[in-house]
C-alpha atoms as a PDB file:
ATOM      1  CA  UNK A   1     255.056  26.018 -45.728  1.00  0.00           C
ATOM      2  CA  UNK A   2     257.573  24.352 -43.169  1.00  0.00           C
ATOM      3  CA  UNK A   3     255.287  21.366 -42.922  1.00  0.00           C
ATOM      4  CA  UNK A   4     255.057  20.964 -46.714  1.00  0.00           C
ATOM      5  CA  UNK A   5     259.418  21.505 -46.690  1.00  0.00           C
ATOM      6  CA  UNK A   6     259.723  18.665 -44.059  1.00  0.00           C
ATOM      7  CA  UNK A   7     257.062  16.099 -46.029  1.00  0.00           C
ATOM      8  CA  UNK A   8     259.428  16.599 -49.021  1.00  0.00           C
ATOM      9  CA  UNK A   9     262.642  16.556 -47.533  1.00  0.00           C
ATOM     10  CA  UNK A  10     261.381  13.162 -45.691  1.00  0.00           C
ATOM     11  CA  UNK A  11     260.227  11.492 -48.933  1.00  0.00           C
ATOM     12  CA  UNK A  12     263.549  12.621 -50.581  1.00  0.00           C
ATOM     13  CA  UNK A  13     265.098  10.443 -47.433  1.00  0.00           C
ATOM     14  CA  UNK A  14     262.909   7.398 -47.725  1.00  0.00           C
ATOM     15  CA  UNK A  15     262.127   6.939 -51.126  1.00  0.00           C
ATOM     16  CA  UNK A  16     265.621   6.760 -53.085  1.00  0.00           C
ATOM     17  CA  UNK A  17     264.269   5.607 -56.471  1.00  0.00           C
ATOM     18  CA  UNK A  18     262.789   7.956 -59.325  1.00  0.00           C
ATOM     19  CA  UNK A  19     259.344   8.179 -59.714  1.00  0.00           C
ATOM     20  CA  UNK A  20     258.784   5.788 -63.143  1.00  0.00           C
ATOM     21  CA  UNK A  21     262.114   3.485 -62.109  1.00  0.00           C
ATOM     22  CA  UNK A  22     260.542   3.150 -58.742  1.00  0.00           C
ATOM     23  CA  UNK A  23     256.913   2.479 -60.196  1.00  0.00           C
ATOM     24  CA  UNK A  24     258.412  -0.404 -62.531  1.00  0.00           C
ATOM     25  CA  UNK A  25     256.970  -3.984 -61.434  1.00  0.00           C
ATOM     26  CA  UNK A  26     259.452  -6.203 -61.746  1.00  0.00           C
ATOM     27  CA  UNK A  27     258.362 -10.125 -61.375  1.00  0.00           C
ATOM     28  CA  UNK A  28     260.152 -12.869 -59.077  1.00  0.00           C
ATOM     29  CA  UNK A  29     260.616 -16.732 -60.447  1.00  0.00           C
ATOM     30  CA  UNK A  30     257.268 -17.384 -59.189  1.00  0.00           C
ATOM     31  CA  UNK A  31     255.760 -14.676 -61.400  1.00  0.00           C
ATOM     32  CA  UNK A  32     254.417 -12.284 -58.651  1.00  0.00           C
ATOM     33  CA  UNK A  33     255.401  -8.566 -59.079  1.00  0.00           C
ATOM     34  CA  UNK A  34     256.133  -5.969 -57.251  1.00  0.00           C
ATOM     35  CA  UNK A  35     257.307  -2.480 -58.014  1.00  0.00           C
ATOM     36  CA  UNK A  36     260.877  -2.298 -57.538  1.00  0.00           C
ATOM     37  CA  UNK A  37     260.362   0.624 -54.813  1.00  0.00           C
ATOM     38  CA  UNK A  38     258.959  -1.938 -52.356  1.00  0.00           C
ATOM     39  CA  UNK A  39     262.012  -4.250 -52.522  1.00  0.00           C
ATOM     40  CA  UNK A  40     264.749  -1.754 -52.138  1.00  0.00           C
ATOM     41  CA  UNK A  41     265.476  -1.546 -48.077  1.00  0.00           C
ATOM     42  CA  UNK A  42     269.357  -0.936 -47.585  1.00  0.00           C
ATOM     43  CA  UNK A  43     271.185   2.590 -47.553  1.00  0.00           C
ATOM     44  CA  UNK A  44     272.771   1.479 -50.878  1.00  0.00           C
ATOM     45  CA  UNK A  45     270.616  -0.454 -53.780  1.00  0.00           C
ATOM     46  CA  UNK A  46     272.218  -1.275 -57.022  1.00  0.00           C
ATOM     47  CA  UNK A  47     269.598  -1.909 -59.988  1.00  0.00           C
ATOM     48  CA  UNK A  48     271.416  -3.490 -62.887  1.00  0.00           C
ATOM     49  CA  UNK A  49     269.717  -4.496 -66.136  1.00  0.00           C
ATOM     50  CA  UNK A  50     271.120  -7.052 -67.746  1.00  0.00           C
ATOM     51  CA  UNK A  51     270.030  -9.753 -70.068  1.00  0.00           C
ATOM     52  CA  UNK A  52     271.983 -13.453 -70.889  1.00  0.00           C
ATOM     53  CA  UNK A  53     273.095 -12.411 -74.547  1.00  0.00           C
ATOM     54  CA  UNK A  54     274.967  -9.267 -73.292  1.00  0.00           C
ATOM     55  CA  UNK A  55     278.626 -10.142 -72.482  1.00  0.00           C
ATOM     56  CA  UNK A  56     279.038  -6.835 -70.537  1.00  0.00           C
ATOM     57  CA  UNK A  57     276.135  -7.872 -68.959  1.00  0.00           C
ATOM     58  CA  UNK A  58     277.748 -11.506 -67.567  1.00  0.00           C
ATOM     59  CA  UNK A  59     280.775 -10.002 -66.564  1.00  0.00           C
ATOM     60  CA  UNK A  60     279.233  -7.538 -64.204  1.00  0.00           C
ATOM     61  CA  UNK A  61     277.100  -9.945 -62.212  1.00  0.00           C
ATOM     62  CA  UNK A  62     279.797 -12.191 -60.104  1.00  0.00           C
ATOM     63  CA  UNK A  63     281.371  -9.030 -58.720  1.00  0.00           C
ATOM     64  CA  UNK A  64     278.042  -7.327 -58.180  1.00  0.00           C
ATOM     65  CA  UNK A  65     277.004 -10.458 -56.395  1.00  0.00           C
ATOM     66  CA  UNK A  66     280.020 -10.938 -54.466  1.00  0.00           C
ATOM     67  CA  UNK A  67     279.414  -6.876 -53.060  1.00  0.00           C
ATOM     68  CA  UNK A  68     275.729  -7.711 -52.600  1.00  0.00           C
ATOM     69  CA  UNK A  69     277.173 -11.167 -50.294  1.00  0.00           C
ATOM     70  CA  UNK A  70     279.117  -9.199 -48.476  1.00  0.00           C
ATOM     71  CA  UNK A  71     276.607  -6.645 -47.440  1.00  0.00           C
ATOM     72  CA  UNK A  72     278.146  -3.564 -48.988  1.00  0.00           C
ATOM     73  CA  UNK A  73     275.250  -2.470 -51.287  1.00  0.00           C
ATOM     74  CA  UNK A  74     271.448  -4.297 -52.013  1.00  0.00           C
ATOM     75  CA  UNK A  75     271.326  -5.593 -55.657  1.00  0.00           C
ATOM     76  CA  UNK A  76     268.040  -5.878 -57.667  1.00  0.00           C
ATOM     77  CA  UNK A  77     269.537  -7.997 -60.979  1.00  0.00           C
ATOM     78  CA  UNK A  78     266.433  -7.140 -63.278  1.00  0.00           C
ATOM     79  CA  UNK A  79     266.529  -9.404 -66.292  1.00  0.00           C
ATOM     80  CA  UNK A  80     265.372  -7.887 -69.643  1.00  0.00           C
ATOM     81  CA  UNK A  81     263.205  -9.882 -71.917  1.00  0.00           C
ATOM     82  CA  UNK A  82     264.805 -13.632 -71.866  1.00  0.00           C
ATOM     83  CA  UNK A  83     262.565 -16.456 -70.699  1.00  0.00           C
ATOM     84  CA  UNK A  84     263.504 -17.388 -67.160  1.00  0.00           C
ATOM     85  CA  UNK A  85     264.842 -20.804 -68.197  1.00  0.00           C
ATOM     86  CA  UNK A  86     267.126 -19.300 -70.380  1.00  0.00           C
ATOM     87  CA  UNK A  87     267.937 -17.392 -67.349  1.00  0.00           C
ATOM     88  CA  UNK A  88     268.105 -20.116 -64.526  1.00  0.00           C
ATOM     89  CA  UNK A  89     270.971 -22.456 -66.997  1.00  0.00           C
ATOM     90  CA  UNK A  90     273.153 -19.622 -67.428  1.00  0.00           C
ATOM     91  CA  UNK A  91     272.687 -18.662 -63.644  1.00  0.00           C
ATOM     92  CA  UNK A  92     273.261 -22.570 -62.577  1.00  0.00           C
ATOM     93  CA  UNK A  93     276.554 -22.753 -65.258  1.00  0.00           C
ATOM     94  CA  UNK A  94     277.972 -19.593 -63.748  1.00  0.00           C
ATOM     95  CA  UNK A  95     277.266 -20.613 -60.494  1.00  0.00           C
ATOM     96  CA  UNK A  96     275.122 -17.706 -59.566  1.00  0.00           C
ATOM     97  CA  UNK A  97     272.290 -19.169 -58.140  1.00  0.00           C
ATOM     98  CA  UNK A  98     272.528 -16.970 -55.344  1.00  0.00           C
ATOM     99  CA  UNK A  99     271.827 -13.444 -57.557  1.00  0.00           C
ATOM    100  CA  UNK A 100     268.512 -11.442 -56.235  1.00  0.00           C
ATOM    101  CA  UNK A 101     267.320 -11.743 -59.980  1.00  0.00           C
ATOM    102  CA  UNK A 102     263.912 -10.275 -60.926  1.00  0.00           C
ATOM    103  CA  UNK A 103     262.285 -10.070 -64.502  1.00  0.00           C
ATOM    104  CA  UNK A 104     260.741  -7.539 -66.838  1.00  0.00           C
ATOM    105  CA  UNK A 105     259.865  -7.667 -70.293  1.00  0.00           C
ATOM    106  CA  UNK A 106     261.487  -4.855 -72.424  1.00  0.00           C
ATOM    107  CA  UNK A 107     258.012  -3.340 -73.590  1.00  0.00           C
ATOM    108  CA  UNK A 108     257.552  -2.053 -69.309  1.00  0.00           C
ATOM    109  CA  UNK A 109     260.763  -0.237 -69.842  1.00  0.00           C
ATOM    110  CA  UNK A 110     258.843   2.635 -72.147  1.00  0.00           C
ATOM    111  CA  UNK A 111     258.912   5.588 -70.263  1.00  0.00           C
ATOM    112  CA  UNK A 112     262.228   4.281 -68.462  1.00  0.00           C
ATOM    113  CA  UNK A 113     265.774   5.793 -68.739  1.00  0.00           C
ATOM    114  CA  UNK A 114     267.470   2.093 -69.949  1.00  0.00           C
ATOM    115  CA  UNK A 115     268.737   3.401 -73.306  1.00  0.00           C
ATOM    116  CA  UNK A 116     270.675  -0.114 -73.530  1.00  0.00           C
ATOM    117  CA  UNK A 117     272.160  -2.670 -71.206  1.00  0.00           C
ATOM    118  CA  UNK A 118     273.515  -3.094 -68.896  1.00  0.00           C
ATOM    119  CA  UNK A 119     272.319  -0.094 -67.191  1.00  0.00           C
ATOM    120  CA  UNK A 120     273.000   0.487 -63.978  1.00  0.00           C
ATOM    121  CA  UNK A 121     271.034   2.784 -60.835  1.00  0.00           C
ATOM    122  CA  UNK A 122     272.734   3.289 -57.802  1.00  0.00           C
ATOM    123  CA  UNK A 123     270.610   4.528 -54.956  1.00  0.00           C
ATOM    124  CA  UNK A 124     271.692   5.785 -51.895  1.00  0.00           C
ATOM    125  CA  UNK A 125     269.227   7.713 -49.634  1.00  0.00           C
ATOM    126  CA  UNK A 126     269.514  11.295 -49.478  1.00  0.00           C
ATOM    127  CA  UNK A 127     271.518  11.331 -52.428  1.00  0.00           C
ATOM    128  CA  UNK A 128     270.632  12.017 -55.980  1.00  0.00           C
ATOM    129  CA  UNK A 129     269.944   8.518 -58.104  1.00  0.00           C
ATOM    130  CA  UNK A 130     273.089   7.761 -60.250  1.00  0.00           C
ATOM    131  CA  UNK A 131     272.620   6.114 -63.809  1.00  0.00           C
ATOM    132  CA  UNK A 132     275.276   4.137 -65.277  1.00  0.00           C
ATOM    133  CA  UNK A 133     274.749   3.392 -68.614  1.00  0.00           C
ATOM    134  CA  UNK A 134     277.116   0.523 -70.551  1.00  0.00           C
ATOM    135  CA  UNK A 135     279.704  -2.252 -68.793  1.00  0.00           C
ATOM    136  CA  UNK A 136     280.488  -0.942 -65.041  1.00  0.00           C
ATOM    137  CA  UNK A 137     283.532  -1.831 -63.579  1.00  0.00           C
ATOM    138  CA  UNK A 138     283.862  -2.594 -59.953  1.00  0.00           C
ATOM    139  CA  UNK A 139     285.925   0.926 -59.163  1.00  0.00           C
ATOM    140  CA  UNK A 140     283.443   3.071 -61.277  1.00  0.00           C
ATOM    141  CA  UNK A 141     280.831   1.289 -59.079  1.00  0.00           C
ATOM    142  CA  UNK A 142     283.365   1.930 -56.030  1.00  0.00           C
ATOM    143  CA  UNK A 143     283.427   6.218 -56.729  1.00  0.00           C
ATOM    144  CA  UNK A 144     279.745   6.090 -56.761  1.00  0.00           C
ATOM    145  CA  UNK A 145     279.249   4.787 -53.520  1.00  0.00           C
ATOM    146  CA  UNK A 146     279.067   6.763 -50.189  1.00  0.00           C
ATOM    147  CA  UNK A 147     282.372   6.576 -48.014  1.00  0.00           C
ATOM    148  CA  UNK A 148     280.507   4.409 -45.639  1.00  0.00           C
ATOM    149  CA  UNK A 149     277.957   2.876 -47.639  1.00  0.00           C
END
């Protein structure tokens, strides 16, 4: 019984992401994917999905960036459903090259607690995943965070 406790308690510590979020594959520009569990390794990931047409969407991404730059929290930017050209021009006119971006088509999101976008996960080991849904502003962000993330 203690066994079985400790197994639990240590997957609850190493594995921050919910079961279907964490089971999503999620491609990179080249096309490979990779479930988004695999790619998460700081104390703090952000997942936000966004898409180019969503103006709450581009407003969120150079401050997310920025906090991902300076080391605060990880950031998976998962792209809903626009071609990746689309994507790359509005990344290169916004001057966001530098944003971890990763792709999924809308149809892999059945099953998946993104009722719109942006949505946003925060996950922070040993603490329960947070869902954002709609525009996040940097100090909503800033509450969900640890006090040392």
């Amino acid at each position: 019984m203690l066994h079985s406790l400790l197994l639990v308690l240590s997957l609850m510590l190493s594995a921050p992401f919910p079961e279907a979020l964490g089971d999503l594959p999620v491609r990179d520009w080249s096309g490979a994917a990779t479930p988004l569990r695999d790619l998460g390794d700081h104390e703090v990931v952000v997942v936000n999905f966004w898409a180019v047409w969503c103006p709450p969407c581009r407003d969120e991404l150079p401050w997310l960036l920025a906090l991902h730059e300076a080391g605060a929290v990880q950031l998976l930017a998962v792209n809903v459903g626009d071609r990746e050209g689309d994507v790359a021009r509005f990344l290169s006119a916004e001057g966001l090259e530098a944003l971890p971006v990763r792709f999924v088509a809308s149809r892999a999101l059945r099953g998946i607690d993104v009722p719109g976008l942006p949505t946003t996960y925060v996950l922070t080991h040993g603490r329960q995943p947070i869902a954002h849904y709609g525009p996040l502003t940097p100090d909503a962000l800033r509450a969900y965070l640890p006090e040392d993330p």
